[in-house]
Every structure is written in structure tokens, then in C-alpha cells.
Protein backbone atom coordinates (compact mmCIF):
# COMPACT_ATOMS: atom_id res chain seq x y z
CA UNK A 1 148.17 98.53 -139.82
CA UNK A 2 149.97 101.12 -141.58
CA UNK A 3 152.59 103.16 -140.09
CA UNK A 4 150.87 106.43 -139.15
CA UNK A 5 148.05 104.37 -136.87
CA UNK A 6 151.10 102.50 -135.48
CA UNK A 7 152.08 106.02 -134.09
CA UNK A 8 149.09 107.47 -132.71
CA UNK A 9 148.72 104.19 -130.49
CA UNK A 10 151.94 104.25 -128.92
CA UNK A 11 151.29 108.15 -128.36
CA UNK A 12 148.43 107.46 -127.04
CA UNK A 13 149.92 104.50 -125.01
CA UNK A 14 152.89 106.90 -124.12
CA UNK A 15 150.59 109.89 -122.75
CA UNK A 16 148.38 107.62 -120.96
CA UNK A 17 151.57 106.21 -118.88
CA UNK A 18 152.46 109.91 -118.30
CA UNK A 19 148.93 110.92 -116.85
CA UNK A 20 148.89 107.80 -114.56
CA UNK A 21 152.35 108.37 -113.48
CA UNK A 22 151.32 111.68 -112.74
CA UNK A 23 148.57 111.12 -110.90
CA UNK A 24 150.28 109.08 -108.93
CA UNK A 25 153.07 111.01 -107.88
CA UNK A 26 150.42 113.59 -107.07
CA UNK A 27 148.29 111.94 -105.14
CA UNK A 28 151.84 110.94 -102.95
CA UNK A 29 152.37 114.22 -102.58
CA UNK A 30 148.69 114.78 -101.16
CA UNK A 31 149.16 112.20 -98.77
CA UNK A 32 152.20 113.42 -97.34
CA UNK A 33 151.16 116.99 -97.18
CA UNK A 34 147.39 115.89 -95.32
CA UNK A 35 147.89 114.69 -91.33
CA UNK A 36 147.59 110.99 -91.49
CA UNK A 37 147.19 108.37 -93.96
CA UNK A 38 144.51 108.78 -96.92
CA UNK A 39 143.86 105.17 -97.52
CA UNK A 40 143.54 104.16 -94.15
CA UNK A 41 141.03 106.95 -93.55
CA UNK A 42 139.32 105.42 -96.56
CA UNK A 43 139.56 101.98 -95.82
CA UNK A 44 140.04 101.19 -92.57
CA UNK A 45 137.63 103.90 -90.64
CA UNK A 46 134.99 104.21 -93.70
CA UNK A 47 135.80 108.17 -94.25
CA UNK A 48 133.20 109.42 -96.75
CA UNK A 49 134.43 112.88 -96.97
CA UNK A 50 137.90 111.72 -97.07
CA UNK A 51 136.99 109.48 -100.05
CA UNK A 52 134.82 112.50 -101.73
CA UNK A 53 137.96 114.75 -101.13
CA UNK A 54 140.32 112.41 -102.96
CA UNK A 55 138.00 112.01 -105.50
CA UNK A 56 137.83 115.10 -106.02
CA UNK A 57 141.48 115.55 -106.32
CA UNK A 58 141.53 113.12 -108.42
CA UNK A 59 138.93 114.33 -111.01
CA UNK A 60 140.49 117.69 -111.23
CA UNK A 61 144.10 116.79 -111.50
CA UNK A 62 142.88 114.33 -114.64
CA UNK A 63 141.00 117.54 -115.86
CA UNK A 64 144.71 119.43 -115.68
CA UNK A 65 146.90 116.62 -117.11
CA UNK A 66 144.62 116.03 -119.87
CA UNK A 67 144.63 119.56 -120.68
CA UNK A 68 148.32 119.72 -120.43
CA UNK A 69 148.91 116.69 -122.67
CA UNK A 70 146.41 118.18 -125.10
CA UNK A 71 148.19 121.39 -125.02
């Protein structure tokens, strides 16, 4: 592998680690900020609009990092 493919895969590996670090440090912040716990509303009690609401969340905030690593 030359040196310039080299580079795009640990940018790639770089901004990948950012997204996921963002999303979840986001998705921390969503829990705290919503009365009780997410997953256990997920998990636990079987909470389909609580799991369609996180996904949700989810899918957008992916749509927003992406766009902000893109630039």
C-alpha cells in the first residue's frame, strides 16, 4: 500500500471513532435529560415508542455528524 491510501484509512478510521464517540456522548446526554432510564424502558418493559424515539435520535444525529465530518 502506498502512502496516500495509508492516510485515507486511518482518516477514515479516525472520523469513524469521532462519530461513535459522539454518538455516544449524545445519546448520554438524552438519557439524562428524558425522566427515567432509556434502556430499561427498552429492555426491560418492551417500550416500542421509546425504542422508535431513540432510533430516531439516533438516525438524525448520524445524519448531523456525518455532515459535520464531511464539512
Amino acid at each position: 500500500m502506498n502512502l496516500f491510501s495509508l492516510y485515507l484509512v486511518g482518516a477514515t478510521l479516525l472520523y469513524a471513532g469521532v462519530g461513535i464517540f459522539v454518538m455516544v456522548v449524545a445519546f448520554v446526554i438524552l438519557d439524562f435529560l428524558t425522566p427515567g432510564s432509556l434502556w430499561e424502558e427498552i429492555e426491560q418493559k418492551q417500550n416500542v415508542a421509546v425504542a422508535i424515539f431513540a432510533g430516531m435520535i439516533a438516525l438524525g444525529l448520524s445524519v448531523i455528524v456525518a455532515a459535520a465530518i464531511v464539512g
